[in-house]
N, C-alpha and C. Protein backbone atom coordinates (compact mmCIF):
# COMPACT_ATOMS: atom_id res chain seq x y z
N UNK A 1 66.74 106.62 184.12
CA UNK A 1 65.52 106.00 184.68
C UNK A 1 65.84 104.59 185.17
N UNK A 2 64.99 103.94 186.52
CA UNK A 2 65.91 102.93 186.86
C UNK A 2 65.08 102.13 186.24
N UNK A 3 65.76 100.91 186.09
CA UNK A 3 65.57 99.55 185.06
C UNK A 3 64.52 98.40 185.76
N UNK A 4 63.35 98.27 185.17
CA UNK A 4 62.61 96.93 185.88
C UNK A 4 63.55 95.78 186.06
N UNK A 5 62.87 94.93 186.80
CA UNK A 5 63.52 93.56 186.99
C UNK A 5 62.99 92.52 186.16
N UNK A 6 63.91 91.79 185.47
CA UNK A 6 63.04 90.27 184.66
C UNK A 6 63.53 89.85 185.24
N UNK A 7 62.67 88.76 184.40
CA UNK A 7 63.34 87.05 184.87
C UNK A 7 64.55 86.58 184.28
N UNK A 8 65.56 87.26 183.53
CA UNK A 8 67.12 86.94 183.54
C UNK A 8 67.42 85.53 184.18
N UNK A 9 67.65 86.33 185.71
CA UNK A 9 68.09 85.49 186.68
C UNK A 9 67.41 84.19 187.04
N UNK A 10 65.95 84.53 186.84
CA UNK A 10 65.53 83.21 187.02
C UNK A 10 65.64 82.05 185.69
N UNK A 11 65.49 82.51 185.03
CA UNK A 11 65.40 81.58 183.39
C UNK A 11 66.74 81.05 183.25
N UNK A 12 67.97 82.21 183.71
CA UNK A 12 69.10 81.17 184.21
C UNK A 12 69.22 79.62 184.73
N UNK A 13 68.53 80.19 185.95
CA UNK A 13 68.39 78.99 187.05
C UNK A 13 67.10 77.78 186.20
N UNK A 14 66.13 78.37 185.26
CA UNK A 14 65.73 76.98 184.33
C UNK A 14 66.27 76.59 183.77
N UNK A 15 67.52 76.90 183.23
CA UNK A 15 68.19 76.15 182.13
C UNK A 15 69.32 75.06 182.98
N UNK A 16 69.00 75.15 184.27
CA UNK A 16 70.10 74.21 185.19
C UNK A 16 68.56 73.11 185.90
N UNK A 17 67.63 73.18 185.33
CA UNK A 17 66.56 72.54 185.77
C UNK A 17 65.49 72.83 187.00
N UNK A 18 65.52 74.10 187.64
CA UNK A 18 64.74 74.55 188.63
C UNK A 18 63.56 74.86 187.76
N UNK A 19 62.12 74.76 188.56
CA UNK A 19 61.04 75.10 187.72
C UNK A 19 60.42 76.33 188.83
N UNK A 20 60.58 75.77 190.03
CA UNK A 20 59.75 76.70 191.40
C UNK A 20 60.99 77.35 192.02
N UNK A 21 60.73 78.93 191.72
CA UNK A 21 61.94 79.69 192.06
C UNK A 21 60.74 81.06 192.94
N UNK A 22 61.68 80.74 194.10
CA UNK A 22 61.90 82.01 194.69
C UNK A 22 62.36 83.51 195.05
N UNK A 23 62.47 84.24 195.14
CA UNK A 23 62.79 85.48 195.48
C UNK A 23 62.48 85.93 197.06
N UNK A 24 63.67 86.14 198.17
CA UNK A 24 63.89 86.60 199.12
C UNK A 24 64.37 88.06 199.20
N UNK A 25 63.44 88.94 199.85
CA UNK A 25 64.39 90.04 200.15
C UNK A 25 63.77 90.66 201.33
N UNK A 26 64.96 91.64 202.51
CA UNK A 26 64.01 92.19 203.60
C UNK A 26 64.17 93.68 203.63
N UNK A 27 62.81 93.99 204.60
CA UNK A 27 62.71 95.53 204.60
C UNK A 27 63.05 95.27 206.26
N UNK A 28 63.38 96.62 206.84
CA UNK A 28 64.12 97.28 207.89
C UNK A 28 64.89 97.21 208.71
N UNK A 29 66.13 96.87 208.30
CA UNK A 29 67.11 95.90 208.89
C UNK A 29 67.87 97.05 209.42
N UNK A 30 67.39 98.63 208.95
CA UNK A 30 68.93 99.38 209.63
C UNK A 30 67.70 100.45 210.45
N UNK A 31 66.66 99.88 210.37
CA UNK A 31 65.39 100.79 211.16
C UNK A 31 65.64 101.04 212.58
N UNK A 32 65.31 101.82 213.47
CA UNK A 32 65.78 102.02 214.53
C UNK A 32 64.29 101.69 215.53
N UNK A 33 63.63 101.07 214.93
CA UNK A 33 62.36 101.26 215.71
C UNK A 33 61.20 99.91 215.07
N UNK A 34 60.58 99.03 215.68
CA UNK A 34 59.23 98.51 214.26
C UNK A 34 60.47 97.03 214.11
N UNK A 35 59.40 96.34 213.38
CA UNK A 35 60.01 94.83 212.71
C UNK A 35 61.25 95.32 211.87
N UNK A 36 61.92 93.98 211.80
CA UNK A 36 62.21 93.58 210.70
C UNK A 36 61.66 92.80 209.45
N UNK A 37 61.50 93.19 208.49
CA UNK A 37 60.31 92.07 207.48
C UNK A 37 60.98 91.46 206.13
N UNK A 38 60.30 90.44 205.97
CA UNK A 38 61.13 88.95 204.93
C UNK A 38 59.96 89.43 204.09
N UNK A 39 59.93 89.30 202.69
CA UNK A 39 59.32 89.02 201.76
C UNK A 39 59.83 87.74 200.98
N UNK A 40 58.74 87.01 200.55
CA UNK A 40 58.92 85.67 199.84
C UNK A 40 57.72 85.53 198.81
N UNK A 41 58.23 85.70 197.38
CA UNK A 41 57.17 85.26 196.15
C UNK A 41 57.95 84.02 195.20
N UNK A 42 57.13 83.39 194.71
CA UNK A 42 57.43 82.24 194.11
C UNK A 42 56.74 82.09 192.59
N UNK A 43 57.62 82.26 191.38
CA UNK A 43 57.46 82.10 190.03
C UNK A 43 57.14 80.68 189.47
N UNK A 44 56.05 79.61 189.25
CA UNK A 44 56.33 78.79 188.46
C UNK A 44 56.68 78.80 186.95
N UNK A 45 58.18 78.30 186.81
CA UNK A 45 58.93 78.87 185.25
C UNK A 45 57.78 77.69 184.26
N UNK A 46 56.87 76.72 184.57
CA UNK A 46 56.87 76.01 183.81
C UNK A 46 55.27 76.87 183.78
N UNK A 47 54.69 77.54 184.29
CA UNK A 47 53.41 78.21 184.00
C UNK A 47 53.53 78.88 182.85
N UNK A 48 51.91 78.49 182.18
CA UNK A 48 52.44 78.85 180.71
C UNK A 48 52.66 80.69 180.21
N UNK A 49 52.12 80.78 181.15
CA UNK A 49 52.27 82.83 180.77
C UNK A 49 53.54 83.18 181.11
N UNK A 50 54.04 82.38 182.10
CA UNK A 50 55.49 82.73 182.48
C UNK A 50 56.87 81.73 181.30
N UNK A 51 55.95 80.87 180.80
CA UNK A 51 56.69 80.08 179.95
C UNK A 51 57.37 80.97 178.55
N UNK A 52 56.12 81.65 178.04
CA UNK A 52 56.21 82.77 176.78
C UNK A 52 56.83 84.00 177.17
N UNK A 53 57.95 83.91 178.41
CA UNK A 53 58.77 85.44 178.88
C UNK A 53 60.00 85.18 177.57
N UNK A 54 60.45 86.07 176.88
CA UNK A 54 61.43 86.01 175.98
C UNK A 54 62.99 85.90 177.11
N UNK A 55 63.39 84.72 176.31
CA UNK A 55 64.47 84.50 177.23
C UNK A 55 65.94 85.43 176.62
N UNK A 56 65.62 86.28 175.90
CA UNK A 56 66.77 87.74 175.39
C UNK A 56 66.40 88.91 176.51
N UNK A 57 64.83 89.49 176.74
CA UNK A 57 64.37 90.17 177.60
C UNK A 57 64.35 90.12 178.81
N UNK A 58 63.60 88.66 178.95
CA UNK A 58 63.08 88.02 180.08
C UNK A 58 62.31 88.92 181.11
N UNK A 59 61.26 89.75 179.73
CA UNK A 59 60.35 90.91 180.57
C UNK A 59 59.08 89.68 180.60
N UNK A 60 58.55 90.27 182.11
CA UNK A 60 57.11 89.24 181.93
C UNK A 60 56.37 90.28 182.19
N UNK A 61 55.33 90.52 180.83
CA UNK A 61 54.13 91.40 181.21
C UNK A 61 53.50 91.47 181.94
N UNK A 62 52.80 90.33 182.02
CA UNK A 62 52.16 90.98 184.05
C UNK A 62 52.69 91.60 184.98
N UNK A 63 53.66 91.60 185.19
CA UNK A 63 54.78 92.26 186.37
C UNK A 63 55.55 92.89 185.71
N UNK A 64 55.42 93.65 184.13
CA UNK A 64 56.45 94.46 183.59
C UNK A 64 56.47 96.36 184.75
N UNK A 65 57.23 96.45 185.17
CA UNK A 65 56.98 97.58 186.06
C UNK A 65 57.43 97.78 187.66
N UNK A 66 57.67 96.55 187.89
CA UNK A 66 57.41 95.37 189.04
C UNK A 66 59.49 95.99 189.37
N UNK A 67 59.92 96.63 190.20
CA UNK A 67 60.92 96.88 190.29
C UNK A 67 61.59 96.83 192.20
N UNK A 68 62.53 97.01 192.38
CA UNK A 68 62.94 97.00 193.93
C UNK A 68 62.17 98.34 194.99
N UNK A 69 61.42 97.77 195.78
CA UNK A 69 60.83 99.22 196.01
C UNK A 69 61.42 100.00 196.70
N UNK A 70 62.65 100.24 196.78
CA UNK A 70 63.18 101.34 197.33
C UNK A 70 62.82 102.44 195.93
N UNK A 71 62.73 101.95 194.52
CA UNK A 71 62.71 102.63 193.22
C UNK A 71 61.33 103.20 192.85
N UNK A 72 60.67 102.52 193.81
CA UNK A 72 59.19 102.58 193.59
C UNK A 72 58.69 103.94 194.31
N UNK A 73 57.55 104.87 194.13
CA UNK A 73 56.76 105.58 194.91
C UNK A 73 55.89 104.72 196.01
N UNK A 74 54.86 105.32 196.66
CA UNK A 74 54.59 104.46 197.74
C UNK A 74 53.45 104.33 197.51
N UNK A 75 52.85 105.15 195.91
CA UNK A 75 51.77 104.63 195.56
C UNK A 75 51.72 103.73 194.35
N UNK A 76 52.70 103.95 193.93
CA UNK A 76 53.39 102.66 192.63
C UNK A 76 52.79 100.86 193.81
N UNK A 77 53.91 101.04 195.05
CA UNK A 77 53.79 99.85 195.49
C UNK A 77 52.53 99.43 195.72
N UNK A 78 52.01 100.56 196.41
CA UNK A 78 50.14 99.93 196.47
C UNK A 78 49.72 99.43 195.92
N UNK A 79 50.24 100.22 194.73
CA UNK A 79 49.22 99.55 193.27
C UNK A 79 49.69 97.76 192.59
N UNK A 80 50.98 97.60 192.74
CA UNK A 80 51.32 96.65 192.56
C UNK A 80 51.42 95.38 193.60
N UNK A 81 51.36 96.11 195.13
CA UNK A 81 50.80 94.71 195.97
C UNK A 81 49.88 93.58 195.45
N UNK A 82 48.97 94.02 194.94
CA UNK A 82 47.60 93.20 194.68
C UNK A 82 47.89 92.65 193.82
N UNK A 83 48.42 93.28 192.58
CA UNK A 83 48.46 92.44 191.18
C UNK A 83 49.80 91.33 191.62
N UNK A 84 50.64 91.65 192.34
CA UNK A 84 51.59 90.88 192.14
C UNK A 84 51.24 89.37 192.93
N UNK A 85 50.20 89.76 194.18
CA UNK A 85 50.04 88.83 195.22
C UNK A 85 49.10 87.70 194.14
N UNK A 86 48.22 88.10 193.38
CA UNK A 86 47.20 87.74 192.36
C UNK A 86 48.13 86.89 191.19
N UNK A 87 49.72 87.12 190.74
CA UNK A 87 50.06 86.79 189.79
C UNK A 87 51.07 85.85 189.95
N UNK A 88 52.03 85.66 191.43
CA UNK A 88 52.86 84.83 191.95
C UNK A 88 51.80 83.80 192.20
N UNK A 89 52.89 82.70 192.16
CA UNK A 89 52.65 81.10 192.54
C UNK A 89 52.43 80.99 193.94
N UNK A 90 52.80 81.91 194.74
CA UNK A 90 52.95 81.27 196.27
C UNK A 90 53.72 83.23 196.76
N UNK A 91 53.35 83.06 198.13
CA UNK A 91 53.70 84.78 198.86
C UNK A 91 53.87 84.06 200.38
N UNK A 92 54.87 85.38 200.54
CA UNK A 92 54.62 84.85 202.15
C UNK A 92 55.24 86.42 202.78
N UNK A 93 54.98 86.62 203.89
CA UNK A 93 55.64 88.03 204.43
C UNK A 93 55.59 87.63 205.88
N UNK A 94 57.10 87.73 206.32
CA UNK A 94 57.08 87.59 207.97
C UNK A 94 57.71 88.40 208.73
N UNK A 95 57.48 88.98 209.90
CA UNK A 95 58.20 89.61 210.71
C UNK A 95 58.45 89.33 212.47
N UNK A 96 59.53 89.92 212.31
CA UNK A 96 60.08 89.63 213.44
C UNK A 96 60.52 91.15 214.33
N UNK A 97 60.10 90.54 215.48
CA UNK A 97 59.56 92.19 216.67
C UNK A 97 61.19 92.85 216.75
N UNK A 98 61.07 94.09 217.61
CA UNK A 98 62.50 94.75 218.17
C UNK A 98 62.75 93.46 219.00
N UNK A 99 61.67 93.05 219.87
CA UNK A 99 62.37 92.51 220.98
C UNK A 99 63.19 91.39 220.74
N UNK A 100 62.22 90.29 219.24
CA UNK A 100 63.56 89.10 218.54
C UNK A 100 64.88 89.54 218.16
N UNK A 101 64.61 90.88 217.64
CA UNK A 101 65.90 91.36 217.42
C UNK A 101 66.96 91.75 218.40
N UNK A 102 66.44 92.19 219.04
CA UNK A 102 67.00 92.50 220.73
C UNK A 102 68.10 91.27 221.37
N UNK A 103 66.97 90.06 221.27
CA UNK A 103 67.68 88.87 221.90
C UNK A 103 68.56 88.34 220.93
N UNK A 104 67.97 88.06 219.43
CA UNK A 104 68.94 87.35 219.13
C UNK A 104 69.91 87.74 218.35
N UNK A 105 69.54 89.26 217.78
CA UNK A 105 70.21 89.58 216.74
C UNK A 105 69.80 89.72 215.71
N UNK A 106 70.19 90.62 214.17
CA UNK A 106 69.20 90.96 213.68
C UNK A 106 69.82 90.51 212.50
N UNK A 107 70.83 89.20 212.06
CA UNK A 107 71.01 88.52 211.36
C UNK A 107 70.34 87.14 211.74
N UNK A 108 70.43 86.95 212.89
CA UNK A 108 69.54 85.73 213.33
C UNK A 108 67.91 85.65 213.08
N UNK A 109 67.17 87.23 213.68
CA UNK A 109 66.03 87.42 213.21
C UNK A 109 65.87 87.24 211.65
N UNK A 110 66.37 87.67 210.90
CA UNK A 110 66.66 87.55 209.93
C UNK A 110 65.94 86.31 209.06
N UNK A 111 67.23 85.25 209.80
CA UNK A 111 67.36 84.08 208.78
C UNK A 111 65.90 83.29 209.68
N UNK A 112 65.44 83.44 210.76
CA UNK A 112 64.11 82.54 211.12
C UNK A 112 63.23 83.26 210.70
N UNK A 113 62.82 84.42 210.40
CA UNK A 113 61.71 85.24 209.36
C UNK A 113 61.87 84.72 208.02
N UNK A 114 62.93 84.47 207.53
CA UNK A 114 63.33 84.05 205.91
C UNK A 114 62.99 82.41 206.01
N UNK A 115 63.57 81.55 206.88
CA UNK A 115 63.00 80.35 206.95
C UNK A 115 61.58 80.16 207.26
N UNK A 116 61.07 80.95 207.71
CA UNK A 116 59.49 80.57 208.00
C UNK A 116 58.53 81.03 207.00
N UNK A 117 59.36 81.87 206.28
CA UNK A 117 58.52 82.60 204.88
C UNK A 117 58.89 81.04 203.76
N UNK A 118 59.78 80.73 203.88
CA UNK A 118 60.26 79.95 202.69
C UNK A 118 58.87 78.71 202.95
N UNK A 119 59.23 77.95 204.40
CA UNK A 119 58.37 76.78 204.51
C UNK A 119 56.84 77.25 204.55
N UNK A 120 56.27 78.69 204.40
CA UNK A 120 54.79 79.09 204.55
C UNK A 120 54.94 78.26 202.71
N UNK A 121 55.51 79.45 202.13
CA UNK A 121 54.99 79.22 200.67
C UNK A 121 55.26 77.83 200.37
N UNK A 122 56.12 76.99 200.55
CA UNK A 122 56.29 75.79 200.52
C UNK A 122 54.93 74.45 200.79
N UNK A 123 54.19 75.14 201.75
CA UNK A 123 53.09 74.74 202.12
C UNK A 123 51.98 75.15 201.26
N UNK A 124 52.20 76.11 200.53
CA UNK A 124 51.02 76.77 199.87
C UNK A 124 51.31 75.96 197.96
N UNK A 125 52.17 75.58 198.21
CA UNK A 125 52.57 74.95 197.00
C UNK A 125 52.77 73.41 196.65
N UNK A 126 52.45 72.94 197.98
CA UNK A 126 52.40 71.39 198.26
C UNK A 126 53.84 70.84 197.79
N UNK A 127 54.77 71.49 197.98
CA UNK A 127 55.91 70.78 196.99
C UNK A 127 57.14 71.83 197.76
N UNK A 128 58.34 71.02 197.60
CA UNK A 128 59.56 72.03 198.07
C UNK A 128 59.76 73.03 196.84
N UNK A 129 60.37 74.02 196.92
CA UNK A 129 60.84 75.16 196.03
C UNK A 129 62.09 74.42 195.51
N UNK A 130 62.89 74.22 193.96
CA UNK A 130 63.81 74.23 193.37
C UNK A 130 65.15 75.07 193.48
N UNK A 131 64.35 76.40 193.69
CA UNK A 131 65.87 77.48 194.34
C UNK A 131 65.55 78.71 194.52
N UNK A 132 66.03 79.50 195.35
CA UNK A 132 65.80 80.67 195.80
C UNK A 132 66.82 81.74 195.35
N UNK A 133 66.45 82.59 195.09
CA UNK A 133 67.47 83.95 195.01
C UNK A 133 67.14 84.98 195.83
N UNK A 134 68.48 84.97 196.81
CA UNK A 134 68.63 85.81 198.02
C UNK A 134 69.66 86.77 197.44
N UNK A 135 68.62 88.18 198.22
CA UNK A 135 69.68 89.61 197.97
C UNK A 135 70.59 89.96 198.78
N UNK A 136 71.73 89.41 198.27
CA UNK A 136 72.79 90.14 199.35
C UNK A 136 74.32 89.18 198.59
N UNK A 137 75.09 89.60 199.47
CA UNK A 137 76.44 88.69 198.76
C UNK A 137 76.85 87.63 199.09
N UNK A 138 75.81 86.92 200.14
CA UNK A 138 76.26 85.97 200.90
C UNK A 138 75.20 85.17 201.62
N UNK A 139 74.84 83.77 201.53
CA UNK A 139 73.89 83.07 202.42
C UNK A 139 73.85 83.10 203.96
N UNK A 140 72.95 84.17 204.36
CA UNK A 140 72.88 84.66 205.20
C UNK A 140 71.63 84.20 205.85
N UNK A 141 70.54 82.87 204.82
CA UNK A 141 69.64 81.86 204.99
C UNK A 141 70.14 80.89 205.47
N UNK A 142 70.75 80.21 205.45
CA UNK A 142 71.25 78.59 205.45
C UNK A 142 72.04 78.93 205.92
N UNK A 143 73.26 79.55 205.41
CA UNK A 143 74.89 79.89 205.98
C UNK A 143 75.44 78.87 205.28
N UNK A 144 74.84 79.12 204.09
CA UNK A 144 75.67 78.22 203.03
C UNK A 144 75.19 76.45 203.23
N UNK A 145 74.21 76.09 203.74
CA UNK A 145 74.17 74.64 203.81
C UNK A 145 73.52 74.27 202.95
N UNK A 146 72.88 74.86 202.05
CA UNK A 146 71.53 74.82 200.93
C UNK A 146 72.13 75.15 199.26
N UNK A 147 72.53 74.00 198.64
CA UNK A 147 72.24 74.68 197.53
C UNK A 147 71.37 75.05 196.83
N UNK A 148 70.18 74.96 196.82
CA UNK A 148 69.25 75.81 196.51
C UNK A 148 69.00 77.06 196.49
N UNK A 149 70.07 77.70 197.69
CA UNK A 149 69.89 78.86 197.61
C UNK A 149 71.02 79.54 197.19
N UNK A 150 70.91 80.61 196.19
CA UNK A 150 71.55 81.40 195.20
C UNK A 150 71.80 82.69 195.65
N UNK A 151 72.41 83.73 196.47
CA UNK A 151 73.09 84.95 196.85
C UNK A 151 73.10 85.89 195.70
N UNK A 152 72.95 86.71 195.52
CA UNK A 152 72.61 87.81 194.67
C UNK A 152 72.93 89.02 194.85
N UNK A 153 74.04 90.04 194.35
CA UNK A 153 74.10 91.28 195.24
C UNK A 153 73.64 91.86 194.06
N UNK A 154 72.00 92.81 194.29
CA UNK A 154 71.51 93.52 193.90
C UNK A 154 70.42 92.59 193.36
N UNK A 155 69.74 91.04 193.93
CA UNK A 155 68.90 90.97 193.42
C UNK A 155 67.73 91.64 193.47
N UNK A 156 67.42 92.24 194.05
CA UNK A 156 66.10 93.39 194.08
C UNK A 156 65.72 94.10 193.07
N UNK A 157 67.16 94.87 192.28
CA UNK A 157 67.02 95.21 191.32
C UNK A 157 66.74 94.60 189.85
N UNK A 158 67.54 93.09 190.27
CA UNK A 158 68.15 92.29 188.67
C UNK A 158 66.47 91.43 188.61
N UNK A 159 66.37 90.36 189.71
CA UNK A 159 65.57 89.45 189.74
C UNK A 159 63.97 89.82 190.08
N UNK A 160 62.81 89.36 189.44
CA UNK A 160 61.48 89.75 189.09
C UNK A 160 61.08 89.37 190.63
N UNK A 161 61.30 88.01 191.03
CA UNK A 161 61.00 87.17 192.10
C UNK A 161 61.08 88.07 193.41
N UNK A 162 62.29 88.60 193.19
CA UNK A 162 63.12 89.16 194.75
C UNK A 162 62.14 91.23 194.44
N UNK A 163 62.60 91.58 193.52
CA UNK A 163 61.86 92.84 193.88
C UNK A 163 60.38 92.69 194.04
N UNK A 164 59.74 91.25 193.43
CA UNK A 164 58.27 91.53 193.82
C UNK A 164 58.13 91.14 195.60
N UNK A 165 59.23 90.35 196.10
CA UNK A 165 59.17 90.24 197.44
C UNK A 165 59.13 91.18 198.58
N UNK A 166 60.56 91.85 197.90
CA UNK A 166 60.73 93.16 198.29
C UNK A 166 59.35 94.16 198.56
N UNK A 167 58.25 94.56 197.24
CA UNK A 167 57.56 95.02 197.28
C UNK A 167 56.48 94.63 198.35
N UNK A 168 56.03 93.77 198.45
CA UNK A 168 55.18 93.06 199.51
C UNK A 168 55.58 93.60 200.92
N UNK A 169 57.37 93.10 200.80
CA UNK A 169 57.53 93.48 202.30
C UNK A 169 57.51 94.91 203.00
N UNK A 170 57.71 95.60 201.70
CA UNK A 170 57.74 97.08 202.37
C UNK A 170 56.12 97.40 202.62
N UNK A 171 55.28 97.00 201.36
CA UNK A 171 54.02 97.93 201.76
C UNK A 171 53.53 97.09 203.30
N UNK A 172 53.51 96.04 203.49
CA UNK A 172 52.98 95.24 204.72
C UNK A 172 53.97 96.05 206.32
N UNK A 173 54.92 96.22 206.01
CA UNK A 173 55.37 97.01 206.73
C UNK A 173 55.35 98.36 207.18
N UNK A 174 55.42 99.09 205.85
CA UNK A 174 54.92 100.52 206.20
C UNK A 174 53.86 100.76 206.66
N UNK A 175 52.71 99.72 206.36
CA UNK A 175 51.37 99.90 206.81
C UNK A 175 51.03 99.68 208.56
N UNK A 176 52.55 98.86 209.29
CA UNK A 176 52.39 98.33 210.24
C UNK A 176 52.64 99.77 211.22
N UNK A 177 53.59 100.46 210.63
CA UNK A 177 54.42 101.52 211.02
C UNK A 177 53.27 103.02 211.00
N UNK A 178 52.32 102.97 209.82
CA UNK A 178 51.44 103.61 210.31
C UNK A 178 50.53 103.53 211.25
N UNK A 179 50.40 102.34 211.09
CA UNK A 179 49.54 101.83 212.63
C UNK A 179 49.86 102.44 213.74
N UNK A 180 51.38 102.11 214.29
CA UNK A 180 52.12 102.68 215.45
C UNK A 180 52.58 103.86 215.50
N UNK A 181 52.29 104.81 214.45
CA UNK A 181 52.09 106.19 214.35
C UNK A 181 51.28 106.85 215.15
N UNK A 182 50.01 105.91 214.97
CA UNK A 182 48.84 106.55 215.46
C UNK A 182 49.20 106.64 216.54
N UNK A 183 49.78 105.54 217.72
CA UNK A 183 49.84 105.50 218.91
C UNK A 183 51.05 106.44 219.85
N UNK A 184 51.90 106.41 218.37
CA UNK A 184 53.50 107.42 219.02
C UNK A 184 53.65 108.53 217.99
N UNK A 185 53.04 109.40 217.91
CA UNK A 185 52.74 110.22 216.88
C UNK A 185 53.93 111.25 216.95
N UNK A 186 54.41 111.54 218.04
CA UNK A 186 55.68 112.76 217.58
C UNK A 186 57.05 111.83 217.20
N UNK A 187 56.90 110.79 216.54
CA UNK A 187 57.95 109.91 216.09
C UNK A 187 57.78 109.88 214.51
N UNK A 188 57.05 110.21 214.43
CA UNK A 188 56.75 110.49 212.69
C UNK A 188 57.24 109.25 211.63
N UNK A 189 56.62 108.17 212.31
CA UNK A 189 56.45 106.75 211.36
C UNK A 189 56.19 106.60 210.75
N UNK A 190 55.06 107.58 210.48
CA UNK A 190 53.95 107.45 209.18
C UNK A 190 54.94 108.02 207.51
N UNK A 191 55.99 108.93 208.13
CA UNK A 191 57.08 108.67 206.76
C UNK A 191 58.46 108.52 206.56
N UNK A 192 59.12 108.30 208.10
CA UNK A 192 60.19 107.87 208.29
C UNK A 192 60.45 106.25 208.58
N UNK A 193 58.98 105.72 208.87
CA UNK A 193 59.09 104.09 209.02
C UNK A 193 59.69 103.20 209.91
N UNK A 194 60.07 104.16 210.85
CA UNK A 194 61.17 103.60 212.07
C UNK A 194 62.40 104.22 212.14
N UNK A 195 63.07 104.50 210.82
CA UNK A 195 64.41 104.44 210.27
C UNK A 195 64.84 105.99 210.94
N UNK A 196 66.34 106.66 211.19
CA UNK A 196 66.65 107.67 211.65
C UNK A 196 66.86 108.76 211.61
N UNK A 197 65.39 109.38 210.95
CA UNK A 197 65.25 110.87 210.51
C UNK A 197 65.82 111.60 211.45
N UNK A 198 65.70 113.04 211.25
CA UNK A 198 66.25 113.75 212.24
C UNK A 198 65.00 113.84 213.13
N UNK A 199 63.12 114.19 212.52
CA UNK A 199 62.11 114.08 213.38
C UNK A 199 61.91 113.24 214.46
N UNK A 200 62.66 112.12 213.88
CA UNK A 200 62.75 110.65 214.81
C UNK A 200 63.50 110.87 215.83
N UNK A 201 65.14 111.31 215.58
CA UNK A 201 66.05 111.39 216.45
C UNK A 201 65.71 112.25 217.10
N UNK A 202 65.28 113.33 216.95
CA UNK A 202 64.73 114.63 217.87
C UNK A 202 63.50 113.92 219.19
N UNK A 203 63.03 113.34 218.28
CA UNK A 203 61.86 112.66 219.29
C UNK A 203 62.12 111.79 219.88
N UNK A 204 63.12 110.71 220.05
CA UNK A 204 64.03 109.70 220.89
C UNK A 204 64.81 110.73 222.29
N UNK A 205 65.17 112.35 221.47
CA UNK A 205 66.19 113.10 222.41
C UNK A 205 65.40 113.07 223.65
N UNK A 206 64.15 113.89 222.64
CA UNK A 206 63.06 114.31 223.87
C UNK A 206 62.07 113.63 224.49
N UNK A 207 61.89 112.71 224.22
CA UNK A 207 60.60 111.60 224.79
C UNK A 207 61.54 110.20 224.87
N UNK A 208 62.19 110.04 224.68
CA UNK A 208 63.04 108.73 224.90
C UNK A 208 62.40 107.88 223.95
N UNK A 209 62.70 106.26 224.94
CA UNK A 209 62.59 105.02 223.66
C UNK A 209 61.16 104.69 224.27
N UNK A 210 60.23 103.79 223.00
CA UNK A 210 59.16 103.37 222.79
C UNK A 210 59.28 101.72 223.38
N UNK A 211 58.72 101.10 223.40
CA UNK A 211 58.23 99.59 223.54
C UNK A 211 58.76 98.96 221.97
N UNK A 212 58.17 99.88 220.94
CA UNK A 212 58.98 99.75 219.70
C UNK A 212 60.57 99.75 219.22
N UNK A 213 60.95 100.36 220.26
CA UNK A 213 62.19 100.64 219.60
C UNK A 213 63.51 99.47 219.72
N UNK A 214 63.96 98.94 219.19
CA UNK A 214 65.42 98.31 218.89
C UNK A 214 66.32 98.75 220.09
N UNK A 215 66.00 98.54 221.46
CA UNK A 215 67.04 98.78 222.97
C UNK A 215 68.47 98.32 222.50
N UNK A 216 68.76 97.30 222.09
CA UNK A 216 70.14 96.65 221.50
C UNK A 216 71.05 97.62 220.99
N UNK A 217 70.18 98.63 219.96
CA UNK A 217 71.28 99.44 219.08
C UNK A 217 71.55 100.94 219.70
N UNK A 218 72.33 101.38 218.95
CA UNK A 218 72.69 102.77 219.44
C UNK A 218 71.42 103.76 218.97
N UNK A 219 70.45 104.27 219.85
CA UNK A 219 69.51 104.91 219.33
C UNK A 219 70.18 106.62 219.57
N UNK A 220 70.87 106.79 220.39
CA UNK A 220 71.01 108.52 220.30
C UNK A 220 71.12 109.17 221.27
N UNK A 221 70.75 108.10 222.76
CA UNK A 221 70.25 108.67 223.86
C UNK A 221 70.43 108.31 225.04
């Protein structure tokens, strides 16, 4: 059974003096169709419900459950959008079109969806963030100019911060993708999400590319 995420990682980063910690992670970066999307939630370690997380566990009950949503059902995430948006310090979710991706690239889209999520919640918190934990193996935010920010491979899974981000970003996304279902319906968005089913690829063979779709990459056709 797969393993929730605590705050481990973050209670780490309190014992080096960070109090306002972040969690970065994105949904559809290998999608063939639809945004790319940043999720950004923010833990205050010095809040007192978050203060009483056992630092052996570092399970926090409110968000005990709270895992990477690729692990999640898609009605698990529903259910936990709300509570989590209700229980973080600060949220932010941004996306960026095919066509940003198109021009600039979809590491570049990337890091200006992740910077504009960081300075939303930043704003919502009147104060800069202490440090961030980004999922992946490498600062792919900054490009390394920030120590604040902390690289993580598999934070989605390990860190509370980053899978509740995660979670945000997928349901705000999938929901976007049903939207554009409605409008491109033999593309079957509503449960492939952009990404390259065979329904999808069949429907790229035969109807070609959308206004949606990622022109830059190799779609099939």
């Amino acid at each position: 059974m797969p393993r929730n995420a605590t705050l481990l990682p973050e209670l780490a980063l309190a014992e080096q003096g960070s109090r306002l910690i972040a969690g970065i992670d994105e949904v559809g970066r290998g999608a063939l169709a639809g945004p790319v999307t940043i999720g950004v939630t923010v833990l205050d370690l010095a809040d007192p419900e978050v203060a009483e997380v056992s630092p052996v566990t570092g399970v926090f009950p409110a968000l005990d459950g709270v895992r990477d949503s690729k692990l999640l059902t898609r009605r698990a995430r529903t259910r936990w959008a709300p509570i989590i948006r209700e229980t973080v310090s600060a949220y932010s979710v941004q996306h960026r079109s095919p066509e940003d991706i198109d021009a600039r690239g979809i590491t570049e889209a990337l890091r200006e969806a992740g910077l504009e999520g960081l300075n939303a919640v930043e704003r919502q918190l009147g104060r800069p963030l202490d440090a961030v934990i980004l999922d992946g193996s490498h600062d792919w935010l900054t490009r390394g100019s920030s120590p604040r920010v902390h690289p993580m491979v598999k934070a989605d899974t390990l860190s509370l911060c980053t899978a509740a981000a995660s979670v945000l970003a997928k349901v705000e996304r999938d929901a976007l993708m049903q939207e554009l279902h409605g409008e491109f319906p033999d593309y079957s968005w509503d449960t492939n999400c952009g990404y390259g089913s065979r329904a999808h690829q069949a429907a790229l063979r035969s109807a070609g590319a959308t206004r949606h779709h990622r022109m830059s990459w190799n779609l099939g056709i």
